[in-house]
C-alpha atoms as a PDB file:
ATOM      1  CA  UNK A   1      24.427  16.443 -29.612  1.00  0.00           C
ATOM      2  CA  UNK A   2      26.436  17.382 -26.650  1.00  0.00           C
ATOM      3  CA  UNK A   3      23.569  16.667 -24.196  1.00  0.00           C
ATOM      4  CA  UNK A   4      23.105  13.445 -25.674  1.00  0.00           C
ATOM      5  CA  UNK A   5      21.915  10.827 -22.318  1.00  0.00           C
ATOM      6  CA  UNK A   6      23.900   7.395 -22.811  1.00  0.00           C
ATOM      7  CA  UNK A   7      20.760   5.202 -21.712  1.00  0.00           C
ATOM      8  CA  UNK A   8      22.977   2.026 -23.014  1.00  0.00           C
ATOM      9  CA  UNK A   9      24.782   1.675 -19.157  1.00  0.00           C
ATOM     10  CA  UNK A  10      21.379   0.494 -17.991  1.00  0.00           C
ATOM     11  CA  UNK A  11      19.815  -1.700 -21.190  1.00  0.00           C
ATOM     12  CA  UNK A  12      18.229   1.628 -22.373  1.00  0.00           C
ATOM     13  CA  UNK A  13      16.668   3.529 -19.141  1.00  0.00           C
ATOM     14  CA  UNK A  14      18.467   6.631 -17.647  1.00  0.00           C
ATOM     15  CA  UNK A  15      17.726   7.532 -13.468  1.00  0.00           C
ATOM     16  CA  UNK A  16      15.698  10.673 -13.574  1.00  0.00           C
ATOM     17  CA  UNK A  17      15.945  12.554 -10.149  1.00  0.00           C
ATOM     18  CA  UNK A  18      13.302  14.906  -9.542  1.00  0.00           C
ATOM     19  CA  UNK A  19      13.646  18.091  -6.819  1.00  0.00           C
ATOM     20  CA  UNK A  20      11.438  20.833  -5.968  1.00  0.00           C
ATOM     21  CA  UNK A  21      12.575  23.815  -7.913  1.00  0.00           C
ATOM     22  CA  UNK A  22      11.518  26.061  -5.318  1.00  0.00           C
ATOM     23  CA  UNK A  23      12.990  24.722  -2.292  1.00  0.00           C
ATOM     24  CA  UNK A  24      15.849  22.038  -3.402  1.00  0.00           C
ATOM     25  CA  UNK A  25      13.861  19.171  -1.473  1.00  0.00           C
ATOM     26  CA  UNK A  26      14.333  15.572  -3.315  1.00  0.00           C
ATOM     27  CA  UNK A  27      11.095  14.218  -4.324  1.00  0.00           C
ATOM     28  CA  UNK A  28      11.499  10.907  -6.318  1.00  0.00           C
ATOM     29  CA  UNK A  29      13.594   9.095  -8.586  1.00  0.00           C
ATOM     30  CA  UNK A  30      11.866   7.571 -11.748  1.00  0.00           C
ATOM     31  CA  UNK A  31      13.678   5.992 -14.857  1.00  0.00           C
ATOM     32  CA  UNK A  32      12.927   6.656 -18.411  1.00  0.00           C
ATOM     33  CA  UNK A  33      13.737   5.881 -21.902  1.00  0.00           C
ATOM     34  CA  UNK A  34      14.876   8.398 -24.809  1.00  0.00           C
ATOM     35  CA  UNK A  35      11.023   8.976 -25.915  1.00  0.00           C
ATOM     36  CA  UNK A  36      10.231   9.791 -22.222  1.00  0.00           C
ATOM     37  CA  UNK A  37      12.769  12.120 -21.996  1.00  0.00           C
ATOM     38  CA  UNK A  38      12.018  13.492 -25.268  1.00  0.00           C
ATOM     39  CA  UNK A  39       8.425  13.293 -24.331  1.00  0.00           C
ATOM     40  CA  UNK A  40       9.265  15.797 -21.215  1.00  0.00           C
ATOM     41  CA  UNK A  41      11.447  18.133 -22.872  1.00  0.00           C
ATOM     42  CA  UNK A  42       8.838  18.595 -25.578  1.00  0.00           C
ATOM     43  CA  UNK A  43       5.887  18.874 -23.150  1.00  0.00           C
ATOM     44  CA  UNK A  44       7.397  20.411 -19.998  1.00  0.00           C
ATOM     45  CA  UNK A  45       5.416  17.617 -17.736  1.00  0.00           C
ATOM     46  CA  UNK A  46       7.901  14.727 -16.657  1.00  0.00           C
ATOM     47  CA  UNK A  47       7.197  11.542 -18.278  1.00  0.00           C
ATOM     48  CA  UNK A  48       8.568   8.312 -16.657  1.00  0.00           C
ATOM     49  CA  UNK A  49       8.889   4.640 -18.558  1.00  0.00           C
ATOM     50  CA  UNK A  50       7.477   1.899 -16.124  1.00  0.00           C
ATOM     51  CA  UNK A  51       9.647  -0.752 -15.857  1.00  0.00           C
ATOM     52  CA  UNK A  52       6.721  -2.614 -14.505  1.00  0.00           C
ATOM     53  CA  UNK A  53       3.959  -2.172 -17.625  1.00  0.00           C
ATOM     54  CA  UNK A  54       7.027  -1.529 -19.648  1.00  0.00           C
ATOM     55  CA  UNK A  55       5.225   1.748 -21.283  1.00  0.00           C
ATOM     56  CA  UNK A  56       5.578   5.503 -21.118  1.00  0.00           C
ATOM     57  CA  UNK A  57       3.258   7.564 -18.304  1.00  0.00           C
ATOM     58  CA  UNK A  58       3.069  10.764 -16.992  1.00  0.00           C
ATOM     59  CA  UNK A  59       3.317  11.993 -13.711  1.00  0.00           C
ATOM     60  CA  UNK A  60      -0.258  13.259 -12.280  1.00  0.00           C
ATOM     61  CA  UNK A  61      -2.017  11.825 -15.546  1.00  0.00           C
ATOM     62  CA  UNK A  62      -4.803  10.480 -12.987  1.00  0.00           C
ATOM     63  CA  UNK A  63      -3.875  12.360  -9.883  1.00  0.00           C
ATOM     64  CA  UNK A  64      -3.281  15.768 -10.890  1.00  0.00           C
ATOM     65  CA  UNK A  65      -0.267  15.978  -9.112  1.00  0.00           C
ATOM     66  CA  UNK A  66       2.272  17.104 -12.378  1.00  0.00           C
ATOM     67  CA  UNK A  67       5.332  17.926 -12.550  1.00  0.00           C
ATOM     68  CA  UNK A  68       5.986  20.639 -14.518  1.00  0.00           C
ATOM     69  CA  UNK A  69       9.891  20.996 -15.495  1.00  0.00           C
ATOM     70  CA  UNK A  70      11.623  24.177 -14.947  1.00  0.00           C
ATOM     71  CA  UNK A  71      14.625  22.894 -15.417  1.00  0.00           C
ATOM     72  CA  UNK A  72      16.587  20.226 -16.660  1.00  0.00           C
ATOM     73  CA  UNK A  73      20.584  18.470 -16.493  1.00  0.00           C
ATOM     74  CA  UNK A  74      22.520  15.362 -16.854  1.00  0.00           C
ATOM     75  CA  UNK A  75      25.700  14.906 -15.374  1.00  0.00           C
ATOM     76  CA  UNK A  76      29.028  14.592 -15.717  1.00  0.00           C
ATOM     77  CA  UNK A  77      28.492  10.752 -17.116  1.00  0.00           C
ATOM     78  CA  UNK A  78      25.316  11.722 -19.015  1.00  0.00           C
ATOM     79  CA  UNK A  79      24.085   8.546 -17.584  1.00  0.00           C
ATOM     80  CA  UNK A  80      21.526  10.381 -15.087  1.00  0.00           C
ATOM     81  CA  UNK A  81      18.964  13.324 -15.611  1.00  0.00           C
ATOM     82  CA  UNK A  82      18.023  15.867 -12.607  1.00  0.00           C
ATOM     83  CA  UNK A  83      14.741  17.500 -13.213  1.00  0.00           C
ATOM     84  CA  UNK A  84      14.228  20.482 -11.402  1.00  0.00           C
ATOM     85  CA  UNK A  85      10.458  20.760 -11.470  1.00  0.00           C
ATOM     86  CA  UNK A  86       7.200  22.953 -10.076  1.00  0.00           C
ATOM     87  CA  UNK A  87       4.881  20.469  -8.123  1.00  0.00           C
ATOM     88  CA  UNK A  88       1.254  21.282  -9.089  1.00  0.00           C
ATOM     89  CA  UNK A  89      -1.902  19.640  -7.747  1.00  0.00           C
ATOM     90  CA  UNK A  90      -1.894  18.998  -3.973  1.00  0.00           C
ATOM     91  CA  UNK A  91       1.689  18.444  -4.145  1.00  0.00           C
ATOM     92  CA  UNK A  92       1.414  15.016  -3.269  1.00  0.00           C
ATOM     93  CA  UNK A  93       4.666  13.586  -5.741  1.00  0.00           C
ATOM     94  CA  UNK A  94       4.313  10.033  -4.065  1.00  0.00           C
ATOM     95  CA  UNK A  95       2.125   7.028  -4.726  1.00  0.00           C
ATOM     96  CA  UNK A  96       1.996   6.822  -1.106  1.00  0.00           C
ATOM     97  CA  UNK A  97       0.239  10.483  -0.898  1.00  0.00           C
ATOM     98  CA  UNK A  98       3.023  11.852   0.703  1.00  0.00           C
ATOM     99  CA  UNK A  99       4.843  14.828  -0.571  1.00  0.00           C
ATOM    100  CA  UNK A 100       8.248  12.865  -1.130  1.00  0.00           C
ATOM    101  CA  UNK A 101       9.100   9.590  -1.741  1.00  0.00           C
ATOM    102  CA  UNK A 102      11.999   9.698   0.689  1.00  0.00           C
ATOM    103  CA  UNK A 103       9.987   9.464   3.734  1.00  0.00           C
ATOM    104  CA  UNK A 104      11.991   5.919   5.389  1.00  0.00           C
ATOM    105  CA  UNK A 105      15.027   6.897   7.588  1.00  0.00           C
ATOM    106  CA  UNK A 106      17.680   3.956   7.948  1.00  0.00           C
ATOM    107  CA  UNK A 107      19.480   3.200  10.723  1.00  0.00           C
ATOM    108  CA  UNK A 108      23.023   4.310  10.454  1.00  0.00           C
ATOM    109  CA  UNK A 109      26.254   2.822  12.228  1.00  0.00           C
ATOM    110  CA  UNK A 110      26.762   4.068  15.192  1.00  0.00           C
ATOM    111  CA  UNK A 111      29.861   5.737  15.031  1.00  0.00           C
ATOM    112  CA  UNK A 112      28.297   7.527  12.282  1.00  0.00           C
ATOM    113  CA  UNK A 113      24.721   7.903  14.014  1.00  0.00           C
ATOM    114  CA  UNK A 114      26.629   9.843  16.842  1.00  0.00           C
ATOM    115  CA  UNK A 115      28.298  12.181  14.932  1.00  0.00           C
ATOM    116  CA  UNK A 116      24.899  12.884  12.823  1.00  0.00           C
ATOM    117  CA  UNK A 117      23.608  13.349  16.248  1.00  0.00           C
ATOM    118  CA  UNK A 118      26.217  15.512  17.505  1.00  0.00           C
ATOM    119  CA  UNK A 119      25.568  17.625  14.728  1.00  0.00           C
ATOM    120  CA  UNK A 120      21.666  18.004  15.298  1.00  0.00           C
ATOM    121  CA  UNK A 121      22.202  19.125  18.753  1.00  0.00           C
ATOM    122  CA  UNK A 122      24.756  21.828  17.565  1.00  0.00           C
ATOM    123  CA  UNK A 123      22.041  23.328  15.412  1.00  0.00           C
END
């Protein structure tokens, strides 16, 4: 198969990014085997592998907060899957009941932090 994920890089998991069809935005990052891959393409709800119970689960199973996929690529390594999804529920994609799991800004060197800056005021 040409779309074929090579989930031997990383002892059998594959990164799974996950963005807001709708608006681009970057919601979390997950892993997951070849059956939870399979398991999402077949279903059209993301299905992670926890590295922590070591077992399959589905996003939202408990808090209603699916992901349903509306889209779905690998890149140029096919060591990575984007899924491009619709957020259903309260649209609360992270544990910590935020919307995004990228919610921690870190500090940046300061040459770099002024141009970053620079820009922000030019907007």
């Amino acid at each position: 198969m040409q779309w074929k994920i090579d989930f031997d890089k990383m002892q059998g998991l594959a990164p799974a990014v996950i963005q807001d069809a709708g608006t681009g935005e970057l919601l979390m990052v997950g892993f997951m085997n070849s059956e939870a891959l399979d398991k999402t393409l077949r279903t059209g709800f993301v299905t992670f592998y926890s590295r922590t119970r070591q077992t399959l689960w589905t996003k939202g199973e408990s808090s209603g907060n699916r992901l349903q996929v509306v889209a779905a690529w690998t890149d140029c390594d096919r060591d990575t899957v984007l899924l491009r999804v619709r957020v259903l529920g309260e649209g609360k994609v992270c544990h910590t009941g935020t919307r995004s799991c990228f919610t921690q800004e870190l500090p940046l060197g300061s040459a770099l932090g002024t141009l970053l800056e620079q820009a922000r005021a030019e907007r």
